[in-house]
Protein backbone atom coordinates (compact mmCIF):
# COMPACT_ATOMS: atom_id res chain seq x y z
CA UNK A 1 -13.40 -88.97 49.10
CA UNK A 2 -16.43 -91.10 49.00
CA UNK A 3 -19.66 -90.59 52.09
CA UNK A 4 -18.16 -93.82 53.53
CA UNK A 5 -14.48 -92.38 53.92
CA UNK A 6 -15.77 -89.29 55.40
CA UNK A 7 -18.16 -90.65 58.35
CA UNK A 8 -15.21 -93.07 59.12
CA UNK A 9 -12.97 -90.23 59.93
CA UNK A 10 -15.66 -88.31 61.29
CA UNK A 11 -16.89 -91.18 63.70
CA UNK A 12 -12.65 -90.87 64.58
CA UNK A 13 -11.65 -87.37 64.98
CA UNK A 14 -14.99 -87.30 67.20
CA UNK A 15 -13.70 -90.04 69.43
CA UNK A 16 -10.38 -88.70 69.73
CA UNK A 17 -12.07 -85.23 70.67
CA UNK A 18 -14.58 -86.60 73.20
CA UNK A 19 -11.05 -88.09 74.95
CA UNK A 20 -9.27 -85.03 74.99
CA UNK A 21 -12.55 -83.36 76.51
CA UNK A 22 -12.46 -86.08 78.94
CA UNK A 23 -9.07 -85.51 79.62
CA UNK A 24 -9.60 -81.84 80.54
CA UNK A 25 -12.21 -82.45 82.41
CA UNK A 26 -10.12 -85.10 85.20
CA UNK A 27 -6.96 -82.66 84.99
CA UNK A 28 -9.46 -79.73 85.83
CA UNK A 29 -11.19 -81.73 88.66
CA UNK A 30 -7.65 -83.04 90.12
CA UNK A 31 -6.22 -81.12 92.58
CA UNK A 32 -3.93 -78.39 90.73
CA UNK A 33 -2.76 -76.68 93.65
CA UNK A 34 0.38 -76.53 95.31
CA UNK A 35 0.49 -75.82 99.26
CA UNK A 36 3.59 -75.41 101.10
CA UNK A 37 2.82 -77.05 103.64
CA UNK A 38 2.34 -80.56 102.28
CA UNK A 39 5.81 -80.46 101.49
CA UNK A 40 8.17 -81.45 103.84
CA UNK A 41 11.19 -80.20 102.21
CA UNK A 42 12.51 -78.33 99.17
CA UNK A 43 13.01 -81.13 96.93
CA UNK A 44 9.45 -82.36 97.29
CA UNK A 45 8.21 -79.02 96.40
CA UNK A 46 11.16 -78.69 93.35
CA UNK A 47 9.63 -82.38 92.05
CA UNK A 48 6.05 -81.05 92.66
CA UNK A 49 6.49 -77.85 90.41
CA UNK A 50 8.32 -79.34 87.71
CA UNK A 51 5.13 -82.35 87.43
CA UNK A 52 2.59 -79.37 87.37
CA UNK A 53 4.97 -77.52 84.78
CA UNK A 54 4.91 -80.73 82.38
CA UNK A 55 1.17 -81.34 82.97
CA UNK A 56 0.88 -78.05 81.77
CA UNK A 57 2.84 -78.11 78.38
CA UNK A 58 0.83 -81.52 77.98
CA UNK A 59 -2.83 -79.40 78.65
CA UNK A 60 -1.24 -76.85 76.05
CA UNK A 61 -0.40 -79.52 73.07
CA UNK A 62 -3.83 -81.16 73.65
CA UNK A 63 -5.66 -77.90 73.40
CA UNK A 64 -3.52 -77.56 69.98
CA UNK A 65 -4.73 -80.73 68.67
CA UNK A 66 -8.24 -80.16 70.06
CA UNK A 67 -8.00 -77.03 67.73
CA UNK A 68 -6.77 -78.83 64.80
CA UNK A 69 -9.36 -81.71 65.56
CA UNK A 70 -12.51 -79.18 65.33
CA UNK A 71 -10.94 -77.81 62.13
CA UNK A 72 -10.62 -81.11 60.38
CA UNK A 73 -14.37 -81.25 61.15
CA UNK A 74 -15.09 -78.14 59.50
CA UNK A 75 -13.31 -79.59 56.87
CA UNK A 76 -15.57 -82.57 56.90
CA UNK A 77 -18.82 -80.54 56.59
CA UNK A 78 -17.56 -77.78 53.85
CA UNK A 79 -16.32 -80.93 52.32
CA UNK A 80 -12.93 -79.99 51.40
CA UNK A 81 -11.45 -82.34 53.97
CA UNK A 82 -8.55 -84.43 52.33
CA UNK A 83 -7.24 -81.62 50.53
CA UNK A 84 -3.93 -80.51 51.04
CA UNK A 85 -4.05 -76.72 52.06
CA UNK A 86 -0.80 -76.22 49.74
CA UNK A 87 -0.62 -78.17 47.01
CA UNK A 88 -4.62 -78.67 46.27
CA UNK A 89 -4.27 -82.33 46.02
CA UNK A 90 -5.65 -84.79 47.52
CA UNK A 91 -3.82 -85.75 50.95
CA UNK A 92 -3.70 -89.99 50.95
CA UNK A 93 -5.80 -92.21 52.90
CA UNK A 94 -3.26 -93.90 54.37
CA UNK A 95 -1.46 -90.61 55.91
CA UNK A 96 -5.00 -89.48 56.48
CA UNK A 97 -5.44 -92.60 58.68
CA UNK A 98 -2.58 -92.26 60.45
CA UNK A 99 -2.77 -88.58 61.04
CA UNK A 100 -6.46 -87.57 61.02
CA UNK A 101 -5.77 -83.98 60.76
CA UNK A 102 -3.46 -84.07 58.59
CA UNK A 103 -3.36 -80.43 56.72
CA UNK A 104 -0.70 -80.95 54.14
CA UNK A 105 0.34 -84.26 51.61
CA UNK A 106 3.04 -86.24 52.38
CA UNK A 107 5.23 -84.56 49.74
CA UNK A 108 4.37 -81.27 50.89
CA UNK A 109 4.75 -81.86 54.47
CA UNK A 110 8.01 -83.82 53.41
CA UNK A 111 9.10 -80.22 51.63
CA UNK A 112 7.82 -78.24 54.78
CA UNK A 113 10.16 -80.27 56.75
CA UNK A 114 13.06 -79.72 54.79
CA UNK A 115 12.96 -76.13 54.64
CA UNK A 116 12.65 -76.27 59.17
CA UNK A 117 15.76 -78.14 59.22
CA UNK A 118 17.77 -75.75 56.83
CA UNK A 119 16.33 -72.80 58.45
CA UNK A 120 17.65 -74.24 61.82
């Protein structure tokens, strides 16, 4: 992958952390709590819980791609980013644009995928 290719998906997995950051950040400041007593009734509090529960799982997926996002950067500076971690080959730039941390080729993510669905 040439210097230009690299800095271009630097410059992007950068951006995309610095928003997940910033996401974290306003979901930390916001108010997380729940108080009984600013509900006025059970269904209010049911509705309340089950908001926090799915901001939650949403936290949990961005800290997963906030993982894979500083990996991909490691990738950058060892210079083995592009690479597909099974095959050895080199992962396309289109896939790699539309999925920046993309760990696998197309045909070996295509395989991966197979073998989920058969296993169930």
């Amino acid at each position: 992958m040439r210097k230009r290719e690299l800095e271009k998906f630097r410059k992007l997995l950068n951006a995309q952390r610095d928003q997940l950051m910033g996401n974290a950040k306003k979901a930390v400041s916001g108010d997380i709590h729940l108080d009984p007593d600013d509900f006025p009734d059970e269904i209010d509090t049911a509705s309340s819980e089950v908001n926090l529960a799915f901001m939650g799982r949403l936290r949990e997926r961005e800290r997963g791609l906030l993982a894979k996002i500083e990996g991909a950067l490691e990738k950058i500076e060892d210079g083995i980013y592009g690479e597909c971690e099974s095959c050895g080959e080199d992962i396309g730039i289109k896939r790699l644009e539309a999925r920046p941390v993309a760990e696998l080729c197309i045909e070996c993510k295509s395989e991966q995928e197979k073998l989920e669905r058969n296993l169930g």
